[in-house]
C-alpha atoms as a PDB file:
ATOM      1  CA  UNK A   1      -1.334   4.650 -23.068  1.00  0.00           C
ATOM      2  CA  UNK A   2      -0.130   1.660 -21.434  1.00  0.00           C
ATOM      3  CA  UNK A   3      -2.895   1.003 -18.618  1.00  0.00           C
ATOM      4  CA  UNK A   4      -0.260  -0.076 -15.784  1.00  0.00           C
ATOM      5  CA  UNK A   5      -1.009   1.939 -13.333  1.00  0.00           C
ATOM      6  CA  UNK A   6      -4.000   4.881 -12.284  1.00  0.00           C
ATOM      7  CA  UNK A   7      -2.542   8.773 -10.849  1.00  0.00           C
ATOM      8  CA  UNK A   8      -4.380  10.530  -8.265  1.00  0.00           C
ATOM      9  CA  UNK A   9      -3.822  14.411  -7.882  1.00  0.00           C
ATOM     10  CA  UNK A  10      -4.621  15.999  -4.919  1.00  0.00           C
ATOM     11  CA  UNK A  11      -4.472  19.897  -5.759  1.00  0.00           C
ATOM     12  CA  UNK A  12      -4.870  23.281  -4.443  1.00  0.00           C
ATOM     13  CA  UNK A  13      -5.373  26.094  -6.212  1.00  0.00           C
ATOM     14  CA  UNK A  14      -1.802  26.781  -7.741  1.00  0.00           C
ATOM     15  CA  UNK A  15       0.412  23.458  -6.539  1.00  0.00           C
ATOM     16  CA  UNK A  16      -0.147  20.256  -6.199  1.00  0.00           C
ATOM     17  CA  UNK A  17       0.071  18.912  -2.477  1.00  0.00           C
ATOM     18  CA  UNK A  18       0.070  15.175  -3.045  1.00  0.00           C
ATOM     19  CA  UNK A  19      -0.270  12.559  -5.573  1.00  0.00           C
ATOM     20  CA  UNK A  20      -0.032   8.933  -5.430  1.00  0.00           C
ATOM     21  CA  UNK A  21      -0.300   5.529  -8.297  1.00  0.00           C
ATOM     22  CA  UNK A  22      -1.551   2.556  -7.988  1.00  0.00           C
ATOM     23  CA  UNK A  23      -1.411  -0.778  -9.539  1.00  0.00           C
ATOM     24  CA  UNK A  24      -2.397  -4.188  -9.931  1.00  0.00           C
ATOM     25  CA  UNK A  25       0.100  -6.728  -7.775  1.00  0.00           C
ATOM     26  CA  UNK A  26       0.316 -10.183  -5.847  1.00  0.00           C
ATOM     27  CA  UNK A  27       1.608 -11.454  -3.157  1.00  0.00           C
ATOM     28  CA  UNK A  28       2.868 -15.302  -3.664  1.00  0.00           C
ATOM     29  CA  UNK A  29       2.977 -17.533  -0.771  1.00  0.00           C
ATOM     30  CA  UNK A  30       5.858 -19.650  -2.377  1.00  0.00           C
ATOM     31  CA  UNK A  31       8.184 -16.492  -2.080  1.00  0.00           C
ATOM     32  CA  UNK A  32      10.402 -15.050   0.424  1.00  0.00           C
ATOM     33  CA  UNK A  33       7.408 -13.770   1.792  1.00  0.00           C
ATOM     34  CA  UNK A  34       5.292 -16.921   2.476  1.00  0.00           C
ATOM     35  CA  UNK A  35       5.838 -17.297   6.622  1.00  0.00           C
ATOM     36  CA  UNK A  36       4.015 -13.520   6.689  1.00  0.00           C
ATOM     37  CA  UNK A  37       0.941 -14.515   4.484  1.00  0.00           C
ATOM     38  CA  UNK A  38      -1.552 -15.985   6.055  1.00  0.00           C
ATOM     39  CA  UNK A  39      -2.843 -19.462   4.212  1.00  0.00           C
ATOM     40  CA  UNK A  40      -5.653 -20.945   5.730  1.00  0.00           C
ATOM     41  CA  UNK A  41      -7.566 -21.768   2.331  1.00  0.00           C
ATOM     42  CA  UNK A  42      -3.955 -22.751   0.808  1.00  0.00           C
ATOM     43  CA  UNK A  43      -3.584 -19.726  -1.940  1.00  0.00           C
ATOM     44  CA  UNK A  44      -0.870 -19.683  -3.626  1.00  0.00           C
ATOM     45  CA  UNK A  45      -1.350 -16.267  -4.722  1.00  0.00           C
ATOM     46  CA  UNK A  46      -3.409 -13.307  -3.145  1.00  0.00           C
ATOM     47  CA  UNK A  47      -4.770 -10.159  -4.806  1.00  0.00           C
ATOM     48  CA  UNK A  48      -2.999  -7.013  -4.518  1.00  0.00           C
ATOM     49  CA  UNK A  49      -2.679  -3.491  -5.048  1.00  0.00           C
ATOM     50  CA  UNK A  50       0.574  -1.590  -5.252  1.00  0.00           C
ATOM     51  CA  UNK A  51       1.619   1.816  -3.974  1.00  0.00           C
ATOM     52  CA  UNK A  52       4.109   2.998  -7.736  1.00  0.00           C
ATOM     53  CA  UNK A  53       4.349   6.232  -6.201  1.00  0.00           C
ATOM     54  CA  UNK A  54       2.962   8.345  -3.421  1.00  0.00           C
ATOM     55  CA  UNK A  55       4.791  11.973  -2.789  1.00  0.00           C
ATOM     56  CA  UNK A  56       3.289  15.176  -0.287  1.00  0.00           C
ATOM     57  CA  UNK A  57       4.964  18.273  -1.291  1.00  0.00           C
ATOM     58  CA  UNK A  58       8.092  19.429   0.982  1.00  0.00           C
ATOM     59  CA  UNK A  59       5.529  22.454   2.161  1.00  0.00           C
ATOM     60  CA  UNK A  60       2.890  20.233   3.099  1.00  0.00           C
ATOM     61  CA  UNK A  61       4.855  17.291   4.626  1.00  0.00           C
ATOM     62  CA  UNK A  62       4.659  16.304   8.793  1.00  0.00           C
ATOM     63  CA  UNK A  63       1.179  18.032   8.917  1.00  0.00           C
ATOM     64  CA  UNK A  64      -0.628  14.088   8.417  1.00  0.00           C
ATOM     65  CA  UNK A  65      -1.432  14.656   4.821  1.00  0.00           C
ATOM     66  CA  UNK A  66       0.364  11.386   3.810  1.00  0.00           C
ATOM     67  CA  UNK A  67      -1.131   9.648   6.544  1.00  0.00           C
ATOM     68  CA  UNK A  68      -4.537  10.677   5.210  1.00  0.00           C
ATOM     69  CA  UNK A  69      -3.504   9.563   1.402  1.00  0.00           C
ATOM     70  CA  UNK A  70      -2.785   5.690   2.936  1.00  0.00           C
ATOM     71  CA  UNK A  71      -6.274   6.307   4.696  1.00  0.00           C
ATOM     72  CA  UNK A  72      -8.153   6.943   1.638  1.00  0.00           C
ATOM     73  CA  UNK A  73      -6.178   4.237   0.330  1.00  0.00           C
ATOM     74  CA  UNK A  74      -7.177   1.751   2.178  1.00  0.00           C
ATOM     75  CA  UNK A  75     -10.656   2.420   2.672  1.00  0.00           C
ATOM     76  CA  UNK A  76     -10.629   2.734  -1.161  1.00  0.00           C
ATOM     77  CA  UNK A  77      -9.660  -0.561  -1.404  1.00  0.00           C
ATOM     78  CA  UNK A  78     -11.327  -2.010   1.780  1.00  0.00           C
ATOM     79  CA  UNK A  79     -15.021  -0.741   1.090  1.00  0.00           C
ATOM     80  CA  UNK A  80     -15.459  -0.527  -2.577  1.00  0.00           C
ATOM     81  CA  UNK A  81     -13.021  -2.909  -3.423  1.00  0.00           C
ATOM     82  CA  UNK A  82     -14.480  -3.469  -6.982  1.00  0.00           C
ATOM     83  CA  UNK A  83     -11.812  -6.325  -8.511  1.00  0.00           C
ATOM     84  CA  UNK A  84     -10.617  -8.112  -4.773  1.00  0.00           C
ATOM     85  CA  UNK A  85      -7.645  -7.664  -3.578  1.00  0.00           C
ATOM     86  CA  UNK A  86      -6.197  -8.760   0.171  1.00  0.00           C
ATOM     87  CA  UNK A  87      -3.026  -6.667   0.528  1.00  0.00           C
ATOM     88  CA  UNK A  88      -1.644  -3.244  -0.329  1.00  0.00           C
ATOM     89  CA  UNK A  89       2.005  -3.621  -0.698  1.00  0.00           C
ATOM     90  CA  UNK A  90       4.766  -1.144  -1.295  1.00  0.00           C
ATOM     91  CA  UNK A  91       8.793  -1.058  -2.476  1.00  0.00           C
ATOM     92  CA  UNK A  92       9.594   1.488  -0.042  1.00  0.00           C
ATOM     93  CA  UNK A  93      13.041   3.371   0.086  1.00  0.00           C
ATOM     94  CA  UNK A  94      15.389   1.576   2.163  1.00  0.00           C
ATOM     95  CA  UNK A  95      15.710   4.790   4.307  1.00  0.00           C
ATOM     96  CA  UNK A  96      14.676   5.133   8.286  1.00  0.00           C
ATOM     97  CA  UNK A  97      12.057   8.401   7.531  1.00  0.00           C
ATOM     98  CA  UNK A  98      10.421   6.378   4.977  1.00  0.00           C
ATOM     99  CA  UNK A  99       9.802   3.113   6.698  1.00  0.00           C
ATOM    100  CA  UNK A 100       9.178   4.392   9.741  1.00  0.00           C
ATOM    101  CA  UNK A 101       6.464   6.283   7.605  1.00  0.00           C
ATOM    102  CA  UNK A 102       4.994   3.213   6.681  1.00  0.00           C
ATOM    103  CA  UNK A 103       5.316   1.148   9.555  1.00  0.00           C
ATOM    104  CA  UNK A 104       3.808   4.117  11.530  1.00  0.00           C
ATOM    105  CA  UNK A 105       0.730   3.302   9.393  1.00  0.00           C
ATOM    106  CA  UNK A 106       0.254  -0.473   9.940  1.00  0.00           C
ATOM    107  CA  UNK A 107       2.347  -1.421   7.495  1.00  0.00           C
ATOM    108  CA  UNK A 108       4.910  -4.627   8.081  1.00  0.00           C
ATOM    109  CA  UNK A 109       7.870  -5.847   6.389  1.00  0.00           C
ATOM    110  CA  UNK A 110       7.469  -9.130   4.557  1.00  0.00           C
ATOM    111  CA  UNK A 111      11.185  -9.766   5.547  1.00  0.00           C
ATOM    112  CA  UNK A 112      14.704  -9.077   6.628  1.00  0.00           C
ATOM    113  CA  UNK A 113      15.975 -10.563   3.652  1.00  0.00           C
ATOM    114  CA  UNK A 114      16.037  -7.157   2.015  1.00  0.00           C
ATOM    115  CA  UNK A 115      17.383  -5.166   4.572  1.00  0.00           C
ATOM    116  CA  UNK A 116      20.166  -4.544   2.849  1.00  0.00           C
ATOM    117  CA  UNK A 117      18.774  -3.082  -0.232  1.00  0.00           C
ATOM    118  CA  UNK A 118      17.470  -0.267  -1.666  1.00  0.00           C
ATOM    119  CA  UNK A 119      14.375  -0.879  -0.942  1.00  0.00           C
ATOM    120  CA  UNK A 120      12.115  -2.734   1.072  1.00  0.00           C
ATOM    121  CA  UNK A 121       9.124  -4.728   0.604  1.00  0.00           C
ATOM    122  CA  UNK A 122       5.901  -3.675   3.174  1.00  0.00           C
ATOM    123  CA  UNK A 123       2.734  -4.842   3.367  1.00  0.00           C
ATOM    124  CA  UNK A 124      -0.682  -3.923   4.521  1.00  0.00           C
ATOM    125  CA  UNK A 125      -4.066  -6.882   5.180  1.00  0.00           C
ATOM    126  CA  UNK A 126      -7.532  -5.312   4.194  1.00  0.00           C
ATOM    127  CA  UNK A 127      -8.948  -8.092   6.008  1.00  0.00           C
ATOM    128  CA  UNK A 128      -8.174  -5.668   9.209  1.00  0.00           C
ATOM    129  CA  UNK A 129     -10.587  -3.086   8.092  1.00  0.00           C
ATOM    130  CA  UNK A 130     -12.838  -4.967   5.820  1.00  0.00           C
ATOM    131  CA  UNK A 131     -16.642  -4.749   7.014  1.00  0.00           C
ATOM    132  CA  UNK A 132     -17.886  -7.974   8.291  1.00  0.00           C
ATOM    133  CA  UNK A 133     -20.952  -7.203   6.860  1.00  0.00           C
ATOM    134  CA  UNK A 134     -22.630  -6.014   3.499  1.00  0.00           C
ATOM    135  CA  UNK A 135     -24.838  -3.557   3.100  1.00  0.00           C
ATOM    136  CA  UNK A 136     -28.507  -4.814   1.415  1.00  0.00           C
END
């Protein structure tokens, strides 16, 4: 066991419908991606968790179930965030489906710099859904 990254299974009775990993990241403000990261407080890095993988299966796809994985996703990570992390990123394919997938879902690109390669680098800031208030 190399404790990179946590699976989640989402399962019906005989197949699996979805899964999804995550994993610890950061987003650096001294990279390519520094004009899209906000820096009031100066950070040079922020907190982040990764999408590894996230797959629906091909008889469950267009029906909203991946939409509803990056929901529980982010209100995973939003509400009970237990370590603190500001962004969800993801190295999505470089393909039209699967960033307009993302994109669809509040994602952004951190830059055109990679638009020519396999994949591409998205983000999504917690601080959009993060309560303003804690419960007592």
């Amino acid at each position: 066991m190399q404790l990179l990254a946590v699976t989640y299974v989402l399962e019906s009775k005989d197949k699996t419908i979805a899964f999804y990993s995550v994993l610890n990241d950061k987003v650096q403000r001294t990279t390519k991606t520094s004009k899209n990261v906000p820096n009031k407080k100066r950070h040079y890095t922020y907190p982040a968790v990764k999408i590894g993988r996230l797959g629906v299966h091909k008889d469950y796809q267009r029906i909203g179930i991946g939409r509803m994985v990056l929901d529980h996703i982010k209100k995973a990570f939003a509400y009970d965030n237990k370590t603190g992390c500001r962004f969800i990123t993801v190295d999505a394919y470089n393909k039209p489906d699967v960033l307009s997938f993302y994109i669809k879902n509040e994602f952004m690109l951190f830059s055109e710099s990679d638009k020519k390669d396999m994949t591409r680098l998205l983000y999504y800031d917690l601080i959009d859904i993060v309560p303003t208030w804690v419960p007592a």
